[in-house]
N, C-alpha and C. Protein backbone atom coordinates (compact mmCIF):
# COMPACT_ATOMS: atom_id res chain seq x y z
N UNK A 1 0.81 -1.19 0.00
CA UNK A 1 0.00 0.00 0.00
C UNK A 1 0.86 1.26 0.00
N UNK A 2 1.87 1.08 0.98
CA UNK A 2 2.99 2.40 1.15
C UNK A 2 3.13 2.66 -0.70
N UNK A 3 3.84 1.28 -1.13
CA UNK A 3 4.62 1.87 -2.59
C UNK A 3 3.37 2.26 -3.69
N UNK A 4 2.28 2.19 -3.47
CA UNK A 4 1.13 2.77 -4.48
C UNK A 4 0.97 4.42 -3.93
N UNK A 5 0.96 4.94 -2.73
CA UNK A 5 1.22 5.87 -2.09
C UNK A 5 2.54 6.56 -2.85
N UNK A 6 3.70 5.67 -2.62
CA UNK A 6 4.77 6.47 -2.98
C UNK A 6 4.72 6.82 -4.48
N UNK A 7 4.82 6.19 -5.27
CA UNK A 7 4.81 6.00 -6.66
C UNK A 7 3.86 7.21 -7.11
N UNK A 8 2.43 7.23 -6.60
CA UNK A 8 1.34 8.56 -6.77
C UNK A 8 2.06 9.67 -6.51
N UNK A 9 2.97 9.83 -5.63
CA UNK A 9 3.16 11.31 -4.79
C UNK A 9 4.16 11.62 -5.77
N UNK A 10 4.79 10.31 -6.39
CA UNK A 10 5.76 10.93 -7.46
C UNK A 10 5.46 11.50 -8.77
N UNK A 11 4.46 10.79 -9.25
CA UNK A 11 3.50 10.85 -10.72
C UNK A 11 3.09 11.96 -10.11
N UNK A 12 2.24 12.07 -9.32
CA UNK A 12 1.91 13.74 -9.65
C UNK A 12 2.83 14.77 -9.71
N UNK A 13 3.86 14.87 -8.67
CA UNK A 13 5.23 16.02 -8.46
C UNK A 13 5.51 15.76 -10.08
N UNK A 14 5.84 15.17 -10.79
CA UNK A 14 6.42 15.11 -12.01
C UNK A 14 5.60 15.29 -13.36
N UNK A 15 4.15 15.39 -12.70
CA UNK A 15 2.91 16.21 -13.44
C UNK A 15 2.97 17.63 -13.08
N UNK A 16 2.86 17.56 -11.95
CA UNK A 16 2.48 19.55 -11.62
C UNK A 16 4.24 20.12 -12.03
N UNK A 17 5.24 19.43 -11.91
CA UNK A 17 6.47 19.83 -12.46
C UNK A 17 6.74 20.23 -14.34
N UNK A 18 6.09 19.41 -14.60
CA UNK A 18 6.17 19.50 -16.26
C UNK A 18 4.69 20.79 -16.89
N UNK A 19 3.62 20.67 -15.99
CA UNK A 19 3.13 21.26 -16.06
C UNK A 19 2.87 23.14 -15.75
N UNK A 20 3.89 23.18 -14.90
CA UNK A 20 4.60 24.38 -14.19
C UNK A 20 5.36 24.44 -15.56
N UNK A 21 6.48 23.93 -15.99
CA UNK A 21 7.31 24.69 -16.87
C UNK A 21 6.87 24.67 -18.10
N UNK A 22 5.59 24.49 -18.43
CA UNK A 22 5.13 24.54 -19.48
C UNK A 22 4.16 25.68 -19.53
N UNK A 23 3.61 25.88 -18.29
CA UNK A 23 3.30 27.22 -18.13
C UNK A 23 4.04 28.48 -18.24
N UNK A 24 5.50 28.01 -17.99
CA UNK A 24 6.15 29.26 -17.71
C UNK A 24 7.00 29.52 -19.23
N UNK A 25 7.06 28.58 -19.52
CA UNK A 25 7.34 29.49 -20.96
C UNK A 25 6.52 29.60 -22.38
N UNK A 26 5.29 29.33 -22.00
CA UNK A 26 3.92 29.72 -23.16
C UNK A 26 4.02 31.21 -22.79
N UNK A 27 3.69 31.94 -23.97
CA UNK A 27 2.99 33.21 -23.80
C UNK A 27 1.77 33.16 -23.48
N UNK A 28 1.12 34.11 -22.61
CA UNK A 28 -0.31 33.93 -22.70
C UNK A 28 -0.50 35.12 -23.89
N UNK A 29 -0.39 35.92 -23.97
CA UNK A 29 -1.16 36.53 -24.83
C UNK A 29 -0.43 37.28 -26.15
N UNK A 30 -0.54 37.79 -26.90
CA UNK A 30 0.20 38.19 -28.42
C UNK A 30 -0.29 38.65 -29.10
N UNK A 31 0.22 40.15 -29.54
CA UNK A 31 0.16 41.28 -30.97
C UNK A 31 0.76 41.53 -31.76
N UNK A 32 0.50 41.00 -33.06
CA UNK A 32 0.57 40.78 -34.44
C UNK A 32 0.96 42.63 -34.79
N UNK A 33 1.48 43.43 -34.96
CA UNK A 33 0.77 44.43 -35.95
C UNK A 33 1.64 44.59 -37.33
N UNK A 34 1.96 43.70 -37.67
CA UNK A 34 3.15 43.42 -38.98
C UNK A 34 4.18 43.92 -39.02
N UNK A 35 4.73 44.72 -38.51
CA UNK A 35 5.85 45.29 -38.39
C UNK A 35 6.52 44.66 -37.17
N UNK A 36 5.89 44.16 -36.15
CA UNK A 36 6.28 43.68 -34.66
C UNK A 36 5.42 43.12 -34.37
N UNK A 37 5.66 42.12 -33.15
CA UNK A 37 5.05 40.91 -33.06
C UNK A 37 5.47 41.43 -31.21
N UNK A 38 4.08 41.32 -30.53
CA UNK A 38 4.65 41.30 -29.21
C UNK A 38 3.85 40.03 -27.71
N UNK A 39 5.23 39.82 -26.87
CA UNK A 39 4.25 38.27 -26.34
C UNK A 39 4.21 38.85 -24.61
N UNK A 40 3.57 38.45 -24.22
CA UNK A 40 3.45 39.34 -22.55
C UNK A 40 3.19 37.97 -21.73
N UNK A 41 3.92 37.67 -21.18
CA UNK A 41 3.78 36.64 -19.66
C UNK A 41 3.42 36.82 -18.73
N UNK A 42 2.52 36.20 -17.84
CA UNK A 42 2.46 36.07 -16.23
C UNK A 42 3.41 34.51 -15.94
N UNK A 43 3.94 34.43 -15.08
CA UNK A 43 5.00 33.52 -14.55
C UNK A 43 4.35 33.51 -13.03
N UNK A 44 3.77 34.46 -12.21
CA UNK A 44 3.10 34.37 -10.60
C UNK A 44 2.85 33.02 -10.73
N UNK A 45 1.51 32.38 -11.39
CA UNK A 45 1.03 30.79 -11.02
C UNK A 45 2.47 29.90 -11.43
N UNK A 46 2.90 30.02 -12.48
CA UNK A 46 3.73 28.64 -12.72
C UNK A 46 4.37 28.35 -11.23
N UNK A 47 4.85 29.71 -10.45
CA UNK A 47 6.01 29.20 -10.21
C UNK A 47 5.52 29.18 -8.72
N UNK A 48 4.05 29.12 -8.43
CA UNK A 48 3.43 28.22 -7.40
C UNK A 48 3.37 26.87 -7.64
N UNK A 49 3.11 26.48 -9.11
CA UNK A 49 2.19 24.97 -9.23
C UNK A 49 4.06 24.62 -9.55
N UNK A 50 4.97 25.02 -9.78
CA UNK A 50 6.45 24.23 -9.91
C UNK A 50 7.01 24.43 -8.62
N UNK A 51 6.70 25.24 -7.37
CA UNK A 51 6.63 25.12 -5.89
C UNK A 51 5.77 23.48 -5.52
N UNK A 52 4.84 23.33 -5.65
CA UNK A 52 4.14 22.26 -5.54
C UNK A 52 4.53 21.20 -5.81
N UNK A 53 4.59 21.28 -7.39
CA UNK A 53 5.40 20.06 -7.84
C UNK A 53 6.71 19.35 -7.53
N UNK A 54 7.31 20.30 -6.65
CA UNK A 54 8.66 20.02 -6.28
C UNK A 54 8.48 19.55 -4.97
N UNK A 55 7.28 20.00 -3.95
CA UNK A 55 7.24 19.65 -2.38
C UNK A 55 6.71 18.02 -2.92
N UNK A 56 5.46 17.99 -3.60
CA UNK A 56 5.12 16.53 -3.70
C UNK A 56 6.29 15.50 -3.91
N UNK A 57 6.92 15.89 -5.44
CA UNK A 57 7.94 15.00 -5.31
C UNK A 57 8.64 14.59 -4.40
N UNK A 58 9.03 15.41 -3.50
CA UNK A 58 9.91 14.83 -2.25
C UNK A 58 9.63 14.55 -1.27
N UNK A 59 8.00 14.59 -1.29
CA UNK A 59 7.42 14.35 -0.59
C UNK A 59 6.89 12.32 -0.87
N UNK A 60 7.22 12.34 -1.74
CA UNK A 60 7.09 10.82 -2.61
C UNK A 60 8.35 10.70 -2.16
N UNK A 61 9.39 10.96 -2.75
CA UNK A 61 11.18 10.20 -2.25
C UNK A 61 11.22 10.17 -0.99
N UNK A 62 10.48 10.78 0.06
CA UNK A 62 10.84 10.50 1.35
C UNK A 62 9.96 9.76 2.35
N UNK A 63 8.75 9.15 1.21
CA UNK A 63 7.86 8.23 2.29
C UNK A 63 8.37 7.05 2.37
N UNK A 64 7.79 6.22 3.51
CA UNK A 64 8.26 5.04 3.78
C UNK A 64 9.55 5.27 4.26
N UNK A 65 10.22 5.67 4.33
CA UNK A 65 11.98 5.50 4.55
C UNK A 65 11.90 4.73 5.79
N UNK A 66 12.73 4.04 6.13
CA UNK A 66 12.93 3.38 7.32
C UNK A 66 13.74 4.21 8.44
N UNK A 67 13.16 4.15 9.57
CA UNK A 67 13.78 5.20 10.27
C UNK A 67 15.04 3.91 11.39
N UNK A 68 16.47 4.84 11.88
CA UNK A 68 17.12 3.92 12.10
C UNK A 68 16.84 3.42 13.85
């Protein structure tokens, strides 16, 4: 049961991780006016949900451990 636990906590950290940096380098929004082309970012959420993704993960590598 632990390693279905662990294995989840990892699959997701390595979801909200890929999903964070895929946020952070899309533009959200963009103007064409033919002469120039311009792209404007928000980065605030990514770099909560790649905060997240990083506590879960290690939060997966460090369950179960055997304590000595």
């Amino acid at each position: 049961m632990n390693k279905i636990i662990k294995l989840i906590f990892i699959l997701a950290g390595v979801v909200f991780l890929v999903y964070g940096g895929y946020q952070l380098i899309k533009p959200e929004s963009s103007v064409d006016l033919g002469i120039a082309e311009f792209e404007t970012q928000n980065n605030n959420n990514a770099y909560v949900v790649l905060g997240i993704g990083l506590s879960i993960l290690l939060l997966g590598l460090i369950v179960n451990r055997k304590q000595a």
